[in-house]
N, C-alpha and C. Protein backbone atom coordinates (compact mmCIF):
# COMPACT_ATOMS: atom_id res chain seq x y z
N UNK A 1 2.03 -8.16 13.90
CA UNK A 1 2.07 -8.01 12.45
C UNK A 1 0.63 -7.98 11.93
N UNK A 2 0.32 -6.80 11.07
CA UNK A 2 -1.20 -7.09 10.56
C UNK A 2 -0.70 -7.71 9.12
N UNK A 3 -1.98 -8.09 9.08
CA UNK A 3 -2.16 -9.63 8.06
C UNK A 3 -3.34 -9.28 7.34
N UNK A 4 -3.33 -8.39 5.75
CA UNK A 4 -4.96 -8.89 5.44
C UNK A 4 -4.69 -9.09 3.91
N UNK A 5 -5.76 -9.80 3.32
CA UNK A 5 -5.59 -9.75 1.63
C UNK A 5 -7.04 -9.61 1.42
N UNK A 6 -7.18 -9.26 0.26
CA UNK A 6 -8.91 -8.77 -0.19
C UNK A 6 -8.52 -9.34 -1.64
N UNK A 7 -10.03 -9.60 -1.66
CA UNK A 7 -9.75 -10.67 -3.66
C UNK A 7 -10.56 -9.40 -4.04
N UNK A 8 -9.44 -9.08 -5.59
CA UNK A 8 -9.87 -7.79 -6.46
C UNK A 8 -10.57 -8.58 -7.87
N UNK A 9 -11.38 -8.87 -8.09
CA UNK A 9 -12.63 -9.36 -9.13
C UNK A 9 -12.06 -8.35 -10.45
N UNK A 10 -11.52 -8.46 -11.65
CA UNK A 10 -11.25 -7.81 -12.72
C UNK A 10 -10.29 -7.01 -12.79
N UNK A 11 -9.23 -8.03 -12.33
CA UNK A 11 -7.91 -6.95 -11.89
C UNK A 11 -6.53 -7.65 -11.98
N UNK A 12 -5.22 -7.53 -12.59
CA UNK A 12 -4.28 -7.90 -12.62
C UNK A 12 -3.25 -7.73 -11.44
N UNK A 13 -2.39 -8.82 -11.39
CA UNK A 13 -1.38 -8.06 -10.46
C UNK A 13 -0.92 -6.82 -10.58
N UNK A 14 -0.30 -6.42 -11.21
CA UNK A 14 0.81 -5.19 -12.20
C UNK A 14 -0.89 -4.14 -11.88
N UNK A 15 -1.84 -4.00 -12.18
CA UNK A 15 -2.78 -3.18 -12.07
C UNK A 15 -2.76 -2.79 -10.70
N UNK A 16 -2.93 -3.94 -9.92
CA UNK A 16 -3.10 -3.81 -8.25
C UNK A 16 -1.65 -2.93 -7.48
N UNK A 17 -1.03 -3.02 -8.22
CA UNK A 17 0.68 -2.33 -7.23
C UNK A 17 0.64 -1.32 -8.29
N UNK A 18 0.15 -1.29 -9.25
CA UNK A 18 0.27 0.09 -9.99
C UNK A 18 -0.67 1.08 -9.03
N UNK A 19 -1.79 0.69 -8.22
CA UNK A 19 -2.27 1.51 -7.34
C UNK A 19 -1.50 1.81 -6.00
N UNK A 20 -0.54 1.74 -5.65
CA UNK A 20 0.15 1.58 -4.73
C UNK A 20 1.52 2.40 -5.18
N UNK A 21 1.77 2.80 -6.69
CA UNK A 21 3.03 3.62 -7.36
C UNK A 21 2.72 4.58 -8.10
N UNK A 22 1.52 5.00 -8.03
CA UNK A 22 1.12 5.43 -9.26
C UNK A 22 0.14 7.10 -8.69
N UNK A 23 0.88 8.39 -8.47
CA UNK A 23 0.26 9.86 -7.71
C UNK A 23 -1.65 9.27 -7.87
N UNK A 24 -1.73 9.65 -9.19
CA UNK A 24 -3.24 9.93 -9.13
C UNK A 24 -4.11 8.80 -8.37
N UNK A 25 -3.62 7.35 -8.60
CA UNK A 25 -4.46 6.29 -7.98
C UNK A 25 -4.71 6.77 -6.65
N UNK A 26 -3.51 6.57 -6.15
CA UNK A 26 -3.22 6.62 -4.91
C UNK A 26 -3.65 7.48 -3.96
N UNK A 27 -4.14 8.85 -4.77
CA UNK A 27 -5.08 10.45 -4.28
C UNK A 27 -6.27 9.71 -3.89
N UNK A 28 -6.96 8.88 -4.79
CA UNK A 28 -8.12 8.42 -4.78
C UNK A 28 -8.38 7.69 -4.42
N UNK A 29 -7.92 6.77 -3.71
CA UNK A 29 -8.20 5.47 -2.68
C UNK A 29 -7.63 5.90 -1.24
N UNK A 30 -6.26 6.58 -1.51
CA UNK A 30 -5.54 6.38 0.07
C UNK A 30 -5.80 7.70 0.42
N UNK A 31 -6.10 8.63 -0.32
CA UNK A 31 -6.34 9.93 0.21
C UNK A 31 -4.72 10.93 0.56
N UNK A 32 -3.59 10.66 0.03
CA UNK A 32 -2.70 10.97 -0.35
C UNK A 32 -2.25 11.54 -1.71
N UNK A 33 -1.24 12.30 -1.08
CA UNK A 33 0.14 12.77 -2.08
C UNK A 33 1.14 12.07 -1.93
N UNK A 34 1.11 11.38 -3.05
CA UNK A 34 2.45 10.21 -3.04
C UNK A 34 3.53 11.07 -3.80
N UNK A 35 4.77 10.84 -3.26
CA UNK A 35 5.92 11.44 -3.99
C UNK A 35 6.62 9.54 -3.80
N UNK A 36 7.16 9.15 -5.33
CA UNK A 36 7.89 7.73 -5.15
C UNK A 36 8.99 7.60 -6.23
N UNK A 37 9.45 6.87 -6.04
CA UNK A 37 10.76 6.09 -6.86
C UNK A 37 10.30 4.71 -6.53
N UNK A 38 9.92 3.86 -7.87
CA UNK A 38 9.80 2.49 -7.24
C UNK A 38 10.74 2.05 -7.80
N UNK A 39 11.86 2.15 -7.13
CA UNK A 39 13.27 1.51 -7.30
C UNK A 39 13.93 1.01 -5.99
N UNK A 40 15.30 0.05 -6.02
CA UNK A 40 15.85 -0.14 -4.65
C UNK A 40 15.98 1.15 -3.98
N UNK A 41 16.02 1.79 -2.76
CA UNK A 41 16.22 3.03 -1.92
C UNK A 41 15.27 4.36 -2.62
N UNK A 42 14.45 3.99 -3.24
CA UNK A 42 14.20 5.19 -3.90
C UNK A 42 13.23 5.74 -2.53
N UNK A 43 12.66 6.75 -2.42
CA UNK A 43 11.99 7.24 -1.73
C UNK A 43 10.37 6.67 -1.95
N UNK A 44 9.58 6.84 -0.40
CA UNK A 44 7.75 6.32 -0.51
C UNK A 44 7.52 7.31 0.37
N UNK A 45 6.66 8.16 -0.15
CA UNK A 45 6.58 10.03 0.87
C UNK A 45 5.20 9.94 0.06
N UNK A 46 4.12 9.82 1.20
CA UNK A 46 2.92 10.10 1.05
C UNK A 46 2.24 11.26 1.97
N UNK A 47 1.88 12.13 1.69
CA UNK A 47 1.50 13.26 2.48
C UNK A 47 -0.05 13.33 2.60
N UNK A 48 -0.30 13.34 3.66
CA UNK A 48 -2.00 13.27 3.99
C UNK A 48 -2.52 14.41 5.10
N UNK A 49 -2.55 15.97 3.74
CA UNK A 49 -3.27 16.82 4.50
C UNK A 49 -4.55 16.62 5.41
N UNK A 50 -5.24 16.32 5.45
CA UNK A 50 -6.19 16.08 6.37
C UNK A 50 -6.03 15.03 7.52
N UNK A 51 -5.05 15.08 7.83
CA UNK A 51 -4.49 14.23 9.02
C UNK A 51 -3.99 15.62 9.91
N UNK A 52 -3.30 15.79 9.69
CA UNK A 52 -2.42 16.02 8.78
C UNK A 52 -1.22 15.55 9.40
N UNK A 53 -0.31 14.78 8.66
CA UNK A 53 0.49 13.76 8.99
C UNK A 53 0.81 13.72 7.61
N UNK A 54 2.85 12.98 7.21
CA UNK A 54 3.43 12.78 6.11
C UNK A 54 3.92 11.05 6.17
N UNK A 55 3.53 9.80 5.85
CA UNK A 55 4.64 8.89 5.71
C UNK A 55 5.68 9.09 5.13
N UNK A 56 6.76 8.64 5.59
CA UNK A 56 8.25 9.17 4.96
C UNK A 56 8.61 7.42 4.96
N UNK A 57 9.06 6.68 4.10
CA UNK A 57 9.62 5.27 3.43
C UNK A 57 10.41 5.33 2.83
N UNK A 58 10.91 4.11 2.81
CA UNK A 58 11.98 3.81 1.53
C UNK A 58 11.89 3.04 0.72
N UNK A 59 11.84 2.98 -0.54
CA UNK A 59 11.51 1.26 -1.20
C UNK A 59 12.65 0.25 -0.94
N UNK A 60 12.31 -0.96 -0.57
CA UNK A 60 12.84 -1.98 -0.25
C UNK A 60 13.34 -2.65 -1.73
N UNK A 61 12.27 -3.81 -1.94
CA UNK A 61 12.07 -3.90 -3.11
C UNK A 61 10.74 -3.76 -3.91
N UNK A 62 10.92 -3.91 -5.29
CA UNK A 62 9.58 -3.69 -6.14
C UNK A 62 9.87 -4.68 -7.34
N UNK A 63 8.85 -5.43 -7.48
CA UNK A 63 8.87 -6.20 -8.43
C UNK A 63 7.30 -6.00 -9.02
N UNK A 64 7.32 -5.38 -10.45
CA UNK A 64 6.10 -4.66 -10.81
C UNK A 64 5.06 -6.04 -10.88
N UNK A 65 5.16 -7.07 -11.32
CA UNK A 65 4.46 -7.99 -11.27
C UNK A 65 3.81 -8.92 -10.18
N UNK A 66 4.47 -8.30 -9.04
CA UNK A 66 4.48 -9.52 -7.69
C UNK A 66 4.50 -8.77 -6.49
N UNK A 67 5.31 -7.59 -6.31
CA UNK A 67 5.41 -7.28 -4.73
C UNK A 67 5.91 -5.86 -4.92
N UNK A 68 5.68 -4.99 -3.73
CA UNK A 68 6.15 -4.03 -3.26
C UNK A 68 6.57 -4.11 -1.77
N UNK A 69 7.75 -3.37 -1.18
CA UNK A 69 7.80 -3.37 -0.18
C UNK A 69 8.98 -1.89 0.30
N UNK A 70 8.53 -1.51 1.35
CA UNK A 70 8.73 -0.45 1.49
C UNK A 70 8.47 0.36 3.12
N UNK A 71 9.67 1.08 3.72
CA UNK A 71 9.70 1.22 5.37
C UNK A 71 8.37 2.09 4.88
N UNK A 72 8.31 2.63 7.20
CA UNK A 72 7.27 2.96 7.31
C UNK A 72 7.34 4.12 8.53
N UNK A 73 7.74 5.03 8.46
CA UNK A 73 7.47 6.08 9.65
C UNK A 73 6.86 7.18 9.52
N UNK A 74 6.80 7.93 10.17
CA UNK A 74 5.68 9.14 10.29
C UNK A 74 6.68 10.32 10.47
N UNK A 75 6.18 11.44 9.47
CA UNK A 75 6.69 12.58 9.91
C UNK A 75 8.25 12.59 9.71
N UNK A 76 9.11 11.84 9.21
CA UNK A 76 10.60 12.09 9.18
C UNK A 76 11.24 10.84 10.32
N UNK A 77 10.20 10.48 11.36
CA UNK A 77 10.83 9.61 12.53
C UNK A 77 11.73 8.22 11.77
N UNK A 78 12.55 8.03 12.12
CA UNK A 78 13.00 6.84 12.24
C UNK A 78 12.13 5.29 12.11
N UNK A 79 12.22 4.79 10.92
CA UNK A 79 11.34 3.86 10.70
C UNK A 79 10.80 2.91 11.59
N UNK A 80 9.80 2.73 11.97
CA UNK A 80 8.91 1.27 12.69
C UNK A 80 8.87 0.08 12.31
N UNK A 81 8.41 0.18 11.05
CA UNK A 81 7.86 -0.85 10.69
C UNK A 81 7.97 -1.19 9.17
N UNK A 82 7.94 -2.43 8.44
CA UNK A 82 7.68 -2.04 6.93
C UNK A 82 6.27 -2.25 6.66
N UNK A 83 6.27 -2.18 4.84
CA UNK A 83 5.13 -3.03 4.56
C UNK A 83 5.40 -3.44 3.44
N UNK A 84 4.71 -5.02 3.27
CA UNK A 84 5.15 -5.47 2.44
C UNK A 84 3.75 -5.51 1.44
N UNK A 85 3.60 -5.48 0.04
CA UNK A 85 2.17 -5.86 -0.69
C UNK A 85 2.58 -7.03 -1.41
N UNK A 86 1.85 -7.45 -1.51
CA UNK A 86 1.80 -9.05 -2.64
C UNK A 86 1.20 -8.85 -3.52
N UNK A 87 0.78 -9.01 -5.08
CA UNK A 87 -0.15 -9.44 -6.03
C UNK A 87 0.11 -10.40 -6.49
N UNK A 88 -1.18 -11.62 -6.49
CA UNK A 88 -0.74 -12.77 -7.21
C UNK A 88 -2.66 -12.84 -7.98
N UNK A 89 -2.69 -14.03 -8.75
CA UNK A 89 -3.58 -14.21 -8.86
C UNK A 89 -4.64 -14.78 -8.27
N UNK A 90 -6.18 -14.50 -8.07
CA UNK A 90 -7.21 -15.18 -7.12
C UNK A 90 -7.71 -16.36 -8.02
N UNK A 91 -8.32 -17.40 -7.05
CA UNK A 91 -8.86 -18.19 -7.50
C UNK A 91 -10.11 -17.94 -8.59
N UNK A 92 -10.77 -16.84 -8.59
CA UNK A 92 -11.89 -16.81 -9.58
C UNK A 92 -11.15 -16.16 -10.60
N UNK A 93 -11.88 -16.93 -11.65
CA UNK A 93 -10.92 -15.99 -13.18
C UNK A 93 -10.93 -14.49 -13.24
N UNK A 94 -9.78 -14.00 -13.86
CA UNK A 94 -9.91 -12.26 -13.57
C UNK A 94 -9.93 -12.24 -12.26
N UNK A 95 -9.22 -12.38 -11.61
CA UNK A 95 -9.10 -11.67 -10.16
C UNK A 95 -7.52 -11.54 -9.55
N UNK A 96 -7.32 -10.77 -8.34
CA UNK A 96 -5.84 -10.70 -8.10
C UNK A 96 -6.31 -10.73 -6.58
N UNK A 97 -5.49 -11.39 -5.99
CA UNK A 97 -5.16 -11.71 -4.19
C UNK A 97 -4.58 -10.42 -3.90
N UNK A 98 -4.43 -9.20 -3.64
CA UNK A 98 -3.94 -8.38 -2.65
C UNK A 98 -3.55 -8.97 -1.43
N UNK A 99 -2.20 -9.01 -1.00
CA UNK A 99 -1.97 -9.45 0.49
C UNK A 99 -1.07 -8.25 1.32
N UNK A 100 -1.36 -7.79 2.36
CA UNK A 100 -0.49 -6.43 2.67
C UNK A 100 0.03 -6.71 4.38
N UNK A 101 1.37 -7.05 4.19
CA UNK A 101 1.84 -7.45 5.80
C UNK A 101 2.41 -5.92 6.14
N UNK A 102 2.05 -5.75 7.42
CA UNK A 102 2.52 -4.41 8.10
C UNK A 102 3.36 -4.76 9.24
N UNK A 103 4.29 -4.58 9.74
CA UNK A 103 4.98 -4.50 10.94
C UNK A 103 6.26 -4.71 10.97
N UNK A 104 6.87 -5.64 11.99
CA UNK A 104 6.39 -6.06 13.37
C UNK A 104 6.38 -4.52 14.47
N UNK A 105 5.36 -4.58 15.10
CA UNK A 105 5.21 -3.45 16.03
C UNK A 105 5.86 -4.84 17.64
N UNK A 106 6.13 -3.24 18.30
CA UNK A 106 6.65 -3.51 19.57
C UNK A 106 5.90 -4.01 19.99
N UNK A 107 6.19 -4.83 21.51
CA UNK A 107 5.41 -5.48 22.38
C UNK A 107 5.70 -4.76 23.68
N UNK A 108 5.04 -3.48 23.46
CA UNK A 108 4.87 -2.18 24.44
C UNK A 108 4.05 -1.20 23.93
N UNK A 109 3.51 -0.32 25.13
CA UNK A 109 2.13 0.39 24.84
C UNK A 109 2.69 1.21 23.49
N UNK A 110 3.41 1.65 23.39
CA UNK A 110 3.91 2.56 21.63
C UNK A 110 3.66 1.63 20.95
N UNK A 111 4.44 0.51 20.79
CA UNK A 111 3.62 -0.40 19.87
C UNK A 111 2.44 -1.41 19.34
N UNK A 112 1.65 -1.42 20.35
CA UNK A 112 0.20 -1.95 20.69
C UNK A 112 -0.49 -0.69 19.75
N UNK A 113 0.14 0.25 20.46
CA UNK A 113 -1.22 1.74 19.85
C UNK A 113 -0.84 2.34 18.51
N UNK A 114 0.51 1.54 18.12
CA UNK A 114 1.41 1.81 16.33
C UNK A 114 0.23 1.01 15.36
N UNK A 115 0.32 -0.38 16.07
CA UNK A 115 -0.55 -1.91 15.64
C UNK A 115 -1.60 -1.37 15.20
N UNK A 116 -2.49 -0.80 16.77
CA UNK A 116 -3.95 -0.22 16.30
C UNK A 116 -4.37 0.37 15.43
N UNK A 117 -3.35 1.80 15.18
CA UNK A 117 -4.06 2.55 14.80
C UNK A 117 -3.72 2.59 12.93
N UNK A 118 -2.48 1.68 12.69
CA UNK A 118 -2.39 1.05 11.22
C UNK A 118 -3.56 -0.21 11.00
N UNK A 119 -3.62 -0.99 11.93
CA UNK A 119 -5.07 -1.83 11.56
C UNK A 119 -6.06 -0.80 11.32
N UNK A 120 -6.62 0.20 12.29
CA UNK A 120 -7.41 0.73 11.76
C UNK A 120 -7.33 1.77 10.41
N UNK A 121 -6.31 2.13 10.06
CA UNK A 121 -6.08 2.81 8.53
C UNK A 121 -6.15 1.78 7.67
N UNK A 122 -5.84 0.66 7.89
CA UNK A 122 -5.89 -0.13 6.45
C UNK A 122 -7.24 -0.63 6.35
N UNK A 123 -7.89 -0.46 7.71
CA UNK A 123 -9.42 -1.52 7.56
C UNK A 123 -10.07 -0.47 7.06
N UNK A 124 -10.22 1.17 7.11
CA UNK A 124 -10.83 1.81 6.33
C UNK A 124 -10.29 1.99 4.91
N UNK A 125 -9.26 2.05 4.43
CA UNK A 125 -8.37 2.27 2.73
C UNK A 125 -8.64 1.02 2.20
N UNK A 126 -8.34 -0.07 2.86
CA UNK A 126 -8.36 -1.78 1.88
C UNK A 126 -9.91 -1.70 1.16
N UNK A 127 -10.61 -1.27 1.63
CA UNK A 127 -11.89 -1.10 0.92
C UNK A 127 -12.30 -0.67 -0.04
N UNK A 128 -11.62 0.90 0.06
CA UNK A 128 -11.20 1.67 -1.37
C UNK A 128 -10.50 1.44 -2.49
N UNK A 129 -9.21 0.75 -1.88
CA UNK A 129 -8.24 0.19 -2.89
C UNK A 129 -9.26 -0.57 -3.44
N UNK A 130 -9.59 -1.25 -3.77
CA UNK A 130 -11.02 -2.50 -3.98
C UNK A 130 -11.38 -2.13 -4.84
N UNK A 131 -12.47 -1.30 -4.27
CA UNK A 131 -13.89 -0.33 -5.10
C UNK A 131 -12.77 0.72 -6.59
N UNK A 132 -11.76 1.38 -6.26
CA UNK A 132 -10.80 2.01 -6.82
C UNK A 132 -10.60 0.73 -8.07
N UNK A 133 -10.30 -0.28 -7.60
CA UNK A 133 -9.64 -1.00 -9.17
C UNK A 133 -10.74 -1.96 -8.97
N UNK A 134 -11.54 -2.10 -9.30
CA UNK A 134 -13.49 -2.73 -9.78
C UNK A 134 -13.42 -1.79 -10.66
N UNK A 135 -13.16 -0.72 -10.83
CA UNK A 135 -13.85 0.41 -11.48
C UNK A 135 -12.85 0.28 -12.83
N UNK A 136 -13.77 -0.62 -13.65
CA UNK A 136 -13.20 -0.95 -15.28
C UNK A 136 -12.83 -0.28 -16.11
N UNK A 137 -13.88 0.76 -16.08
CA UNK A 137 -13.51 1.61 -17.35
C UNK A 137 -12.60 2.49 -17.00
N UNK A 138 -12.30 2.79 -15.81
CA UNK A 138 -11.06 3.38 -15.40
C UNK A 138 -9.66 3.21 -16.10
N UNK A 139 -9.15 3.75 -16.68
CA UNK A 139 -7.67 3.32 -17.24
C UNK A 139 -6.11 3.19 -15.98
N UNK A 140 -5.63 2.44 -15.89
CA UNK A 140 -4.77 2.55 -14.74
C UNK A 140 -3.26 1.92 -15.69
N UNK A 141 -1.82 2.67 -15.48
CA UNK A 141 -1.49 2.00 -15.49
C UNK A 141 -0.62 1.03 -14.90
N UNK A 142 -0.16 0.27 -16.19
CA UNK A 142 0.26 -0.76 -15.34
C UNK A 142 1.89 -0.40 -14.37
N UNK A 143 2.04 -1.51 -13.42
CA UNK A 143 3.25 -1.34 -12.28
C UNK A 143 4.54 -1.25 -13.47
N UNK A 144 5.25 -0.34 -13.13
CA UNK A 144 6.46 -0.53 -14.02
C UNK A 144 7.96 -0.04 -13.08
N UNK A 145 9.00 -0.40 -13.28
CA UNK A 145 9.95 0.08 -12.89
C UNK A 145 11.04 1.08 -13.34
């Protein structure tokens, strides 16, 4: 299971998962075409020409204030894995905890090299997501259902 949270400095929950539901954010941090429904079963179809590769999901649940969660496969395959996001608030004033659980991957070489190579997508995007909502004067909105 990957495990990470990053503290967002001037940022609400509902702001933070609004980047995570929201086409245009989401172009600009994850480097995707999000097609979504953030509803129970609604569809999470992010398309990433320069992969070029499609996630195909489902929303689990969404609670605009607190969580997203939502499967996880590639290309149409049969789901792996989920992911779940958290927003809560950080300890410094104005700030929001991002927490993003991914998995469980197998305990076999497909899933060792599933593990890897999503640790390594989120350790390059979690950064962006970041830098993406720091950026104040930016208007975003908020998570809604």
């Amino acid at each position: 299971m990957i495990v990470a949270t990053v503290l967002v400095p001037g940022c609400t929950p509902e702001r933070a998962l609004a980047a995570f539901i929201n086409p245009d954010v989401v172009s600009r941090w994850w480097r995707g075409e999000l097609q979504a429904q953030p509803i129970e079963s609604g569809p999470y179809t992010v398309d990433f020409p320069a992969i070029p590769a499609r996630l195909t999901g489902q929303v689990l649940t969404f609670e605009p204030t607190r969580s997203l969660e939502f499967t996880w496969s590639w290309n149409d395959d049969p789901p792996d894995s989920t992911v779940v996001i958290t927003a809560e608030p950080g300890n410094e004033p104005d700030s929001v905890l991002v927490t993003l659980k991914h998995g469980p991957h197998q305990d076999d070489a497909a899933g060792r090299a599933a593990h890897q190579e999503h640790w390594e997508g989120w350790e390059f995007f979690l950064p962006r997501l970041v830098k993406e909502l720091r950026v104040r004067d930016r208007k975003l909105p908020a998570a809604s259902a």
